[in-house]
Each structure stands twice: as structure tokens, then as C-alpha cells.
Protein backbone atom coordinates (compact mmCIF):
# COMPACT_ATOMS: atom_id res chain seq x y z
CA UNK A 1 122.20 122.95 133.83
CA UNK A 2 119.35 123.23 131.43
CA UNK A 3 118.28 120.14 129.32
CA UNK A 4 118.59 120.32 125.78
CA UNK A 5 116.11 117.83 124.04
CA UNK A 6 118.04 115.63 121.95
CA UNK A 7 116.62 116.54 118.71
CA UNK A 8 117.66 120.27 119.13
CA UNK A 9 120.95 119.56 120.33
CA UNK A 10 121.83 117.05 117.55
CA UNK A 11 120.13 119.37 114.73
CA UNK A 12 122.54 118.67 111.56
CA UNK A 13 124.52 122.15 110.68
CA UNK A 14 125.53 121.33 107.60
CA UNK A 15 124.06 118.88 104.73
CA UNK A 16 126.19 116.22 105.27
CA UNK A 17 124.87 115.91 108.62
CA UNK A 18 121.29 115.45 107.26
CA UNK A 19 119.85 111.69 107.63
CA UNK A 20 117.78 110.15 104.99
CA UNK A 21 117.29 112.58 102.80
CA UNK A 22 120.29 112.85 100.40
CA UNK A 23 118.74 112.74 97.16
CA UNK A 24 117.77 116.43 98.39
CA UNK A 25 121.09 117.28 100.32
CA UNK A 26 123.49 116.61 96.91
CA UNK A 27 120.89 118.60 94.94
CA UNK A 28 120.85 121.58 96.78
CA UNK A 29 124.81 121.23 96.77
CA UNK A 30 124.78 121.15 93.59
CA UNK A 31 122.92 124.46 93.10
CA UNK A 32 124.99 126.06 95.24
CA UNK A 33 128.35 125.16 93.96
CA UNK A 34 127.45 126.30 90.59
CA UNK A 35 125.50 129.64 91.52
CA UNK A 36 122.04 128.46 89.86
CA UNK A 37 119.74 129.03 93.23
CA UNK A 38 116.68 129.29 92.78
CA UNK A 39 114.08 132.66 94.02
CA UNK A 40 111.47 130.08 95.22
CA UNK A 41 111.34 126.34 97.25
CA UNK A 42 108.93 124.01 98.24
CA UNK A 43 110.03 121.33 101.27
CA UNK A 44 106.87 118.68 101.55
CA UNK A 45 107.13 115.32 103.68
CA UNK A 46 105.58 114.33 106.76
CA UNK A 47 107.44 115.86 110.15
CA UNK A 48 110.37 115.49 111.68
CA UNK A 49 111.97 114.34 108.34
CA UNK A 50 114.49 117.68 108.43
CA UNK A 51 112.36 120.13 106.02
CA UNK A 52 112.92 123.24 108.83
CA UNK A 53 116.38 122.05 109.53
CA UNK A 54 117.36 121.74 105.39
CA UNK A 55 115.65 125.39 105.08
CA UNK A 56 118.24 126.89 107.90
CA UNK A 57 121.23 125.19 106.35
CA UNK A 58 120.28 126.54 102.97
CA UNK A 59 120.02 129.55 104.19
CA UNK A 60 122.97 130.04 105.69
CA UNK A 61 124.60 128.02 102.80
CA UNK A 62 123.31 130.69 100.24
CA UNK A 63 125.37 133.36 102.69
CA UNK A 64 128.35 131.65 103.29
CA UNK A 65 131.53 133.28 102.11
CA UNK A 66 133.38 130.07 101.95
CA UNK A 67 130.95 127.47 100.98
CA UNK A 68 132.50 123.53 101.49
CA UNK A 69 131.26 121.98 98.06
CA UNK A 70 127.81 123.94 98.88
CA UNK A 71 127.67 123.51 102.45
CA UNK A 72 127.87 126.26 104.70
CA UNK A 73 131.39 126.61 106.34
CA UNK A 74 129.85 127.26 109.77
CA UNK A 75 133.29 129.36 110.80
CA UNK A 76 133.27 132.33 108.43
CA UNK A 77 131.61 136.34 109.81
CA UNK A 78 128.08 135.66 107.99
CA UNK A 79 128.06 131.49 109.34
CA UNK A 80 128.38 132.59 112.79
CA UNK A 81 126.21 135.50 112.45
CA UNK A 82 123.23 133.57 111.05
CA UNK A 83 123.32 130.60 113.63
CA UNK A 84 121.88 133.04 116.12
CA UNK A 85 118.21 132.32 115.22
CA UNK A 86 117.34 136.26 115.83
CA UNK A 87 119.00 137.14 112.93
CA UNK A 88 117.10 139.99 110.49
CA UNK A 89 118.30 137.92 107.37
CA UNK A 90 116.62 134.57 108.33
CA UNK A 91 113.41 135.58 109.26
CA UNK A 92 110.77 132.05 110.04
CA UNK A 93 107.19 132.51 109.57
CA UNK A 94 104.84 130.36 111.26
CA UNK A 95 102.01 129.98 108.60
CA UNK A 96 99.41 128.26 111.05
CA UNK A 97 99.30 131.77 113.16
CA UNK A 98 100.19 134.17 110.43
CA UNK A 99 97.66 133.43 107.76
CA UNK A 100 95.53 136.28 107.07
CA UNK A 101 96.12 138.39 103.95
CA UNK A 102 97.27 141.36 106.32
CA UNK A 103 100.07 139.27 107.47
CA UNK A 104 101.22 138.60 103.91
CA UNK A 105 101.09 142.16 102.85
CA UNK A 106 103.14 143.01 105.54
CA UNK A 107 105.85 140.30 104.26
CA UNK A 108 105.53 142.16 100.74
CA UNK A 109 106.34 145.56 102.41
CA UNK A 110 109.67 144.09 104.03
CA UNK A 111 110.95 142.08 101.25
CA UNK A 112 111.64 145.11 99.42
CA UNK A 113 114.67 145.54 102.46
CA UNK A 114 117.89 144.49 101.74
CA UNK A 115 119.38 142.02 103.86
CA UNK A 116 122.28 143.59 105.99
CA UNK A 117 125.70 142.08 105.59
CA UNK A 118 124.52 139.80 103.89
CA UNK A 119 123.83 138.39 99.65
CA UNK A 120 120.39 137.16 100.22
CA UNK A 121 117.31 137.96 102.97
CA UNK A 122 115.54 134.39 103.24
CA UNK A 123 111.89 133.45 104.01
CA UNK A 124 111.18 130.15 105.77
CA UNK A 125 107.15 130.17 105.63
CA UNK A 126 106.35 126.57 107.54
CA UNK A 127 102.97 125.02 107.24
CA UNK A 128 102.26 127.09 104.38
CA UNK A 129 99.36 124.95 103.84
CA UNK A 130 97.71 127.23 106.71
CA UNK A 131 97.67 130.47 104.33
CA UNK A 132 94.07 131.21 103.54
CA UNK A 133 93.14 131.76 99.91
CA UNK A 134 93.71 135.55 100.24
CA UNK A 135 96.14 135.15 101.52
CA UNK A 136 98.08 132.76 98.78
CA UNK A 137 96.71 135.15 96.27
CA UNK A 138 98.66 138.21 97.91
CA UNK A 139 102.17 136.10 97.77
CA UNK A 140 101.87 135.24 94.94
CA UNK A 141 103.11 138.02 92.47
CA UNK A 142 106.05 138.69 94.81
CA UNK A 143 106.70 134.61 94.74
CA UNK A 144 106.80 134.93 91.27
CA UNK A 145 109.13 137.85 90.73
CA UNK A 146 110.52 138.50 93.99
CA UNK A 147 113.70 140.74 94.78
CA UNK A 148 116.86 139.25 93.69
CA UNK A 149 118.05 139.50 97.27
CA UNK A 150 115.19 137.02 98.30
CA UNK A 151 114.44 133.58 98.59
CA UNK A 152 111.64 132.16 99.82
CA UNK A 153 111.23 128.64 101.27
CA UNK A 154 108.05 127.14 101.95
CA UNK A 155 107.65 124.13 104.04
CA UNK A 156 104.61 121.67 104.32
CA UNK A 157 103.14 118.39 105.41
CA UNK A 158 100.02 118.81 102.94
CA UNK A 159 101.39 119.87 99.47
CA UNK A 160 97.84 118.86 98.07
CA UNK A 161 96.78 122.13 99.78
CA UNK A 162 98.08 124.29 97.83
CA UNK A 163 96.96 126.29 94.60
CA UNK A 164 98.82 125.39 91.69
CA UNK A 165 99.65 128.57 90.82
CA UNK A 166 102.05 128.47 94.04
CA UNK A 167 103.15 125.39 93.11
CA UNK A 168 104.28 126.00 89.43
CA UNK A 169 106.68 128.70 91.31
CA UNK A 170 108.40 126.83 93.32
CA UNK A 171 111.28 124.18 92.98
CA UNK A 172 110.01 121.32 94.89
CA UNK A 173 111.91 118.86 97.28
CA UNK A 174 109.93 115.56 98.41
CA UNK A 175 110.96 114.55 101.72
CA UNK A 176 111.32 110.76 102.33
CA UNK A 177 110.51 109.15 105.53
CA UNK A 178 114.00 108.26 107.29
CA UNK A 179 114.71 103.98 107.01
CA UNK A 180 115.26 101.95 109.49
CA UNK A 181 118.98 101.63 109.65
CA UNK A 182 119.64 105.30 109.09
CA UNK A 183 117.37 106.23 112.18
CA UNK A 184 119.28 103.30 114.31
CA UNK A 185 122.86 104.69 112.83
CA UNK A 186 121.90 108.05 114.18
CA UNK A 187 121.05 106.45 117.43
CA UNK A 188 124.03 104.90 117.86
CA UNK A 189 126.00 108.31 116.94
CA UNK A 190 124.04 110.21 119.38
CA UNK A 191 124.06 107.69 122.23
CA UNK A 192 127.68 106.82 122.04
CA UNK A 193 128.23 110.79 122.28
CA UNK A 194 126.51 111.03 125.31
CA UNK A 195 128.41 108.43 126.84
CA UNK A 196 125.08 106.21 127.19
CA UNK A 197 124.89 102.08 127.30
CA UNK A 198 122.52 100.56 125.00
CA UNK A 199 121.61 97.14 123.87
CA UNK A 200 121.30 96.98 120.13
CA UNK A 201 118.08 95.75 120.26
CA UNK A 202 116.72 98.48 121.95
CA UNK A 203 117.87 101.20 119.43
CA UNK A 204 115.87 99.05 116.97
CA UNK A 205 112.90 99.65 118.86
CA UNK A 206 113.25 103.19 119.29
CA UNK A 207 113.56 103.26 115.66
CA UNK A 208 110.66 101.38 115.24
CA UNK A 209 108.85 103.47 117.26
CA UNK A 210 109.93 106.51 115.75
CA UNK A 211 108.49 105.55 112.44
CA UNK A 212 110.51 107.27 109.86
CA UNK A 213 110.56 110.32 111.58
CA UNK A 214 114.03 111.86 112.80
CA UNK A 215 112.51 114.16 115.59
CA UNK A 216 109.98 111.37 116.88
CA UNK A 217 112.60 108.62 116.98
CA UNK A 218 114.84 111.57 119.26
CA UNK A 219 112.05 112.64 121.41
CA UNK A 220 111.26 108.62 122.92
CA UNK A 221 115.01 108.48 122.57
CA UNK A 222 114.86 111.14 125.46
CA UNK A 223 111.71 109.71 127.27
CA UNK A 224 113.84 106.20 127.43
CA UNK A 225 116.82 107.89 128.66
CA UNK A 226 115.42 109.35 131.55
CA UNK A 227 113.57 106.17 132.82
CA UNK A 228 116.29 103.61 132.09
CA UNK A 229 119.21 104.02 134.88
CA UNK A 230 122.81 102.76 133.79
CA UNK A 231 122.03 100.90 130.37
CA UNK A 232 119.34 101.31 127.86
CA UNK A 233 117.69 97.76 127.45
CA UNK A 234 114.87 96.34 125.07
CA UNK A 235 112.66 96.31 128.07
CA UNK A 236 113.16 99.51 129.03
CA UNK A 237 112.11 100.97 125.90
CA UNK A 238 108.83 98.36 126.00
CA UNK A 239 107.97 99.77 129.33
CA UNK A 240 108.40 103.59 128.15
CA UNK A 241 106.17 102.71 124.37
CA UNK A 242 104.02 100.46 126.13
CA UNK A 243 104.15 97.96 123.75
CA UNK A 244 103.64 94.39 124.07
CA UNK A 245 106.36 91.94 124.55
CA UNK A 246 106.94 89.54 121.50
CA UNK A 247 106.36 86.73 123.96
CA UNK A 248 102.98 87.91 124.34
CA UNK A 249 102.11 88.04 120.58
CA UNK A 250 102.72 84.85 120.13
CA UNK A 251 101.28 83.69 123.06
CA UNK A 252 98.09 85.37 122.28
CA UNK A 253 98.39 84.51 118.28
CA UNK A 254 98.47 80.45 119.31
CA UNK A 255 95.33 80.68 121.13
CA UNK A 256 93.66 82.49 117.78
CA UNK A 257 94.67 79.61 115.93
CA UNK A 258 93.74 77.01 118.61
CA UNK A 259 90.32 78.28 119.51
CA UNK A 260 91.43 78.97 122.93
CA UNK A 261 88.87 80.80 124.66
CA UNK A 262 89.35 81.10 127.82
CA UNK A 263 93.00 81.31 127.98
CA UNK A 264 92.52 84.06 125.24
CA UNK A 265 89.90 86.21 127.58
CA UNK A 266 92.40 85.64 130.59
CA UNK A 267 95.35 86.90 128.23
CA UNK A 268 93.66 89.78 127.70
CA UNK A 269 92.51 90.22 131.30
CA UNK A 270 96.30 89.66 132.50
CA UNK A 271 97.04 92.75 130.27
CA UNK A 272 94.50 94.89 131.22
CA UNK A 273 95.08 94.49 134.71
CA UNK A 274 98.85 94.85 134.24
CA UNK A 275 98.14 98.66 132.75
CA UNK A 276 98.15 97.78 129.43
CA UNK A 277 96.52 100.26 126.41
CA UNK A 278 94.52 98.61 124.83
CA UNK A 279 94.86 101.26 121.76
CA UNK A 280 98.77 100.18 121.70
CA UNK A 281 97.63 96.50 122.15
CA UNK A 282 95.74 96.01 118.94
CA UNK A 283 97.76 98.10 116.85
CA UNK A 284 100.68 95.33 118.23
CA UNK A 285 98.67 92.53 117.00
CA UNK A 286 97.85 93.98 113.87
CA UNK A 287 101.58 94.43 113.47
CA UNK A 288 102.29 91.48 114.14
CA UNK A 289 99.77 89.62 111.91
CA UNK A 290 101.53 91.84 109.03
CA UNK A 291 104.78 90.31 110.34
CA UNK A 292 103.29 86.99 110.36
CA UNK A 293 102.26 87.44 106.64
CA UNK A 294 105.94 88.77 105.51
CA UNK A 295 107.32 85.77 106.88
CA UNK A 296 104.68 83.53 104.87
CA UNK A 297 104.86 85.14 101.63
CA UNK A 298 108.40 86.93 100.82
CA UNK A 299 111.24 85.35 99.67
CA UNK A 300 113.66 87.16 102.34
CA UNK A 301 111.60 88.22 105.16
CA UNK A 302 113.98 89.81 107.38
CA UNK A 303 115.56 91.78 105.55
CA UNK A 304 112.32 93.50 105.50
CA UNK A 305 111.84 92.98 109.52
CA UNK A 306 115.29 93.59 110.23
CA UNK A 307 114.80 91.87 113.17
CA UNK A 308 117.27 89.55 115.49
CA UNK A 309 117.96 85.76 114.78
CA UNK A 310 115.93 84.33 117.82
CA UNK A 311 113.24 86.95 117.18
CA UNK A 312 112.79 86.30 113.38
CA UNK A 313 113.25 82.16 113.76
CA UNK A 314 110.10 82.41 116.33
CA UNK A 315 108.01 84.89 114.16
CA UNK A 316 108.97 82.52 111.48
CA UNK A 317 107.69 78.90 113.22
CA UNK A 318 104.43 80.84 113.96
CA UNK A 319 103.98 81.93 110.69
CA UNK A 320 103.62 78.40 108.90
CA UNK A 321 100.71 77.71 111.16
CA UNK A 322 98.38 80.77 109.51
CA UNK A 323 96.82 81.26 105.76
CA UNK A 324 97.38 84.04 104.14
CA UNK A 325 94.34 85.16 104.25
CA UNK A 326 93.59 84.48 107.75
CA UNK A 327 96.51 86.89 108.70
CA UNK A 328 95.26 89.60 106.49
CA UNK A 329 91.72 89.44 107.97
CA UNK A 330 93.49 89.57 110.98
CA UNK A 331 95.50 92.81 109.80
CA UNK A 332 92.14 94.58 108.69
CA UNK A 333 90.18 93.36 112.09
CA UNK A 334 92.74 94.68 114.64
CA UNK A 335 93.89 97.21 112.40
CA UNK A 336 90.68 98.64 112.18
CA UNK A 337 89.47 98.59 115.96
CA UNK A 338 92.91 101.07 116.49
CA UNK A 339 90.18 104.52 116.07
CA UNK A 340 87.31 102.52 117.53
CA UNK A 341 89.60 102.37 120.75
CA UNK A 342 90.14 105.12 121.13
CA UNK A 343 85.98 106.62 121.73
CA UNK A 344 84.09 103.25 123.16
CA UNK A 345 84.16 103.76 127.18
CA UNK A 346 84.87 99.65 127.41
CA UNK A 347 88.23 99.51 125.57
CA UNK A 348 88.48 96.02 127.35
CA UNK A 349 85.06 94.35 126.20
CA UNK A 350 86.07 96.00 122.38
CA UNK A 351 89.18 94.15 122.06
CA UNK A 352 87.72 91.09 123.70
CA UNK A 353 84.29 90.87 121.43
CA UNK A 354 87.01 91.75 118.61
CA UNK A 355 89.53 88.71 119.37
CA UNK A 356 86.52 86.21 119.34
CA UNK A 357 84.86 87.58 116.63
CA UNK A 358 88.12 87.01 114.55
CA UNK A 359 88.78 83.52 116.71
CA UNK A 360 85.61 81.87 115.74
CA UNK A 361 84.41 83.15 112.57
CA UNK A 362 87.96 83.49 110.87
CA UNK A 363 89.56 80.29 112.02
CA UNK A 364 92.34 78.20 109.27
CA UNK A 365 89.05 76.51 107.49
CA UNK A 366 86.19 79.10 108.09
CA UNK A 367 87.95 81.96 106.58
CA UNK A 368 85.04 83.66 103.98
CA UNK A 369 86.21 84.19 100.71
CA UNK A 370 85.09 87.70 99.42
């Protein structure tokens, strides 16, 4: 039987099934239920957030001959017709390889087309941004007065791209990046469906990982599937991300604050040799220097960490033993070396020189004031 990744076969069909994103969900609704749709959208957030997925439930939602309080029924003639993602009335446009002006015409021509057995022909033009200026030029008179059996919805990761003149057209829908407990709620919906054991902790760190997005956060949710056998566990997921066990962050944070040379240098050679990136590495320790500096200076830490008991109460201990500013040197430092990492042909010398640079020269009392 042919795998289905997880973030196609759990793609919400209605809005209620959207995550994160409901101050855009209810509005929608809301234009539906009372008839005021508009000609012209604009979806803008980073990926994975459910732009694509909102556009094909609105457009089946605007077609729906029984609407449920402005989301598509999903059982009525035109529902079922338009899941089928060959259908003439849906049409997707992929602006990254459809750009030119030609291409744009061509949409003109065929908007004029009613839609067939259906109330409204919708455009879904993702990463719009990709349109050349001709080409924005030559949708823009049918954008602003386009058939009244048309909508157009335009989707994009770089709003800033585009003319105003497109953007004055539109109605425009800002796309949040999912939280934290949504993305493990999901997890847990979508795991327990699949009949799959998981530790808690470990659907925190694929959440984590996934960083706001709902695709991403699905997609490792796969990857740690297939390598964990039986039961999903917090290791498993560290061994699919490769990222560094807490353990190991505060080992190697002590021996910052104690000067510890050579037990840093044979920290970081234990890693190396143990297959560790060093890219993921420092972006761990600058992480963890932020979590550090949370601890330090907000009144209730972990309810920005969201992280277990034992977890937070070490993070915590460790924390009273840095300055502030120490910690955010130590955010900029690591943070910093993440490109660097990536292009030097010695990731392992980088990382080292950078940990003793920091050790000696940012210590508790030899921190430089700017």
C-alpha cells in the first residue's frame, strides 16, 4: 500500500479543522454565512501555516450548496465534485513557474469561462511573489474588476514583494505561525489515530522542531515514525533532529563558566566523533543560552519554555550561575557562527576557537560592556 505523508493525509477539510489560525477561519465564516465574499484575497505567512489548504476549503466553501455556518458540507454534488483536485472550477497556479506576462494573459482569456456546475470558478495563484512586473501589471485590471463568477486567491511568503496596486485589491489574511501547544494537540490527534505510542515529551520536541510550522512539524513527525520501532521516545526524536541532549548543554555550559579547557575541547571532540553537526550543535547552545536567560529574567519562565518539571528545575539551577549579559553574548556568539558553519571546511576547529573565544574573554567578571 502506498504511503501517504502525514501532512497530506491529515490536510483539514473544513475550517474547523484548521490549527492556529482561527482569527482567519471565523472570518472567512463569517463572509460566507452572510453572502459578502469578496472578488479578490491575499493569504501571507511563512509555510506550512495552512495558506494553500485555507484557499481549497474556501473554495469549495464558496460552492457548497449546504454550507455548515460557512464551512463546506463536504457531502453535497459540488463538495464531492471539487475534492478531486482535477477539477476545471479550482484551477492552482504555481506562480514560481508561471510568471511571464504570456502566462497571465492566458489566465485573462479563461476567466471570461463560466465555471460548470458550479457559482464561482476560483484562482489559487501561490507564490505570487514570483510574477514578474509584467506580469503583475497584466492581472491587474482583471484583479480589479474581475467576472462575478471569479475569485481569485493569492498566496505568499513575501507580501513585501508585491506592488501596491495588487495589494490595495485584495482582502488580506496574515497567517500566524502555529504555538506550541496547538502543534503538540495536533500531534497527539494524529498519533493516537494511527494507533502510534508516544511519550509526551517527545511530541514536544517534534513541535519544537517543527517551529510553528504545521507541515514541518508533520514531515519529522513522519521521519521519527519510521525510525522509532514500537513507541515514539524523546530519544528517538533526538537521534532523528540530531540535536543535543539537555545533559550535554549543561555539561558543556558548566565548563564555560568554570574555565574548563580541556574538558571543554574533549566535549566537543566526544561530539564530533560521535557524528554530531556541528551546524545543529551551536544553534543548541545558542538556544539554550536564550533558555538560560528566560529563566534569569522572567517572572514565569516556563510557561514560556513549556518544558517538563525535572527539565525546567535543572535549566533553572544553571541559570543563577550566569549574568545576563554573559548569556546574551553567548546568544549572539553561537548564534552567529550558525551561517559561518555552514561554508568553513573545519566546522570542528570553528566551534572550538568559538567556545574559547567566548570562555576566556566573556567569563562572569570580564564581560565588556558596550
Amino acid at each position: 500500500m502506498e504511503h501517504l505523508a502525514l501532512y497530506r493525509k491529515y490536510r483539514p477539510a473544513n475550517f474547523d479543522e484548521v490549527v492556529g489560525q482561527e482569527h482567519i477561519t471565523q472570518a472567512l465564516k463569517n463572509q460566507i454565512a452572510s453572502g459578502s465574499i469578496g472578488h479578490a484575497y491575499l493569504f501571507t505567512g511563512s509555510r506550512g501555516i495552512g495558506k494553500t489548504s485555507i484557499a481549497r476549503i474556501l473554495a469549495r466553501a464558496v460552492n457548497c450548496l449546504d454550507n455548515q455556518n460557512g464551512s463546506p458540507c463536504g457531502r453535497c454534488e459540488i463538495c464531492v465534485k471539487l475534492e478531486k483536485q482535477n477539477d476545471i472550477n479550482i484551477i492552482e497556479i504555481d506562480a514560481a513557474s508561471n510568471n511571464r506576462v504570456d502566462d497571465v494573459r492566458e489566465l485573462r482569456e479563461k476567466v471570461k469561462f463560466a465555471p460548470v456546475d458550479a457559482k464561482y470558478k476560483v484562482y489559487i495563484i501561490d507564490e505570487v511573489h514570483m510574477l514578474t512586473d509584467s506580469a503583475f501589471n497584466a492581472l491587474l485590471k482583471t484583479l480589479e474588476e474581475p467576472p462575478k463568477h471569479v475569485i481569485f486567491i493569492l498566496a505568499t511568503t513575501e507580501a513585501h514583494k508585491l506592488p501596491a496596486t495588487i495589494l490595495s485589491r485584495c482582502v488580506r489574511f496574515d497567517f500566524r505561525l502555529v504555538g506550541l501547544e496547538e502543534l503538540v494537540g495536533l500531534l497527539k490527534k494524529v498519533f493516537d489515530s494511527e494507533e502510534i505510542e508516544y511519550d509526551d515529551e517527545a511530541l514536544k520536541a517534534i513541535a519544537l522542531a517543527g517551529e510553528g510550522s504545521v507541515r514541518d512539524t508533520l514531515s519529522i513527525a513522519d521521519s521519527v515514525i519510521a525510525f522509532c520501532i514500537g513507541k515514539v521516545t524523546l530519544e528517538g526524536v533526538q537521534k532523528v533532529l540530531g540535536s543535543t541532549d539537555e545533559s550535554l548543554m549543561i555539561e558543556f555550559f558548566d565548563k564555560l563558566q568554570n574555565k574548563d579547557i580541556g574538558g571543554l575541547l574533549e566535549l566537543v571532540n566526544a561530539l564530533d566523533e560521535g557524528g554530531k553537526n556541528m551546524s545543529i550543535l551551536v544553534k543548541d547552545l545558542s538556544k539554550h543560552a536564550r533558555n538560560l536567560l528566560i529563566c534569569k529574567t522572567c517572572a514565569k519562565p516556563n510557561e514560556i519554555l513549556n518544558m517538563a518539571e525535572e527539565s525546567f528545575g535543572r535549566i533553572k539551577k544553571q541559570s543563577d550561575e550566569f549574568e545576563e549579559r554573559v548569556l546574551i553574548s553567548y546568544m549572539q556568539s553561537f548564534g552567529g557562527a550558525e551561517n559561518e558553519l555552514r561554508y568553513t571546511i573545519s566546522p570542528r576547529l570553528l566551534l572550538e576557537t568559538l567556545s574559547l573565544s567566548v570562555m576566556t574573554g566573556m567569563g562572569s567578571e570580564e564581560v565588556k560592556k558596550n
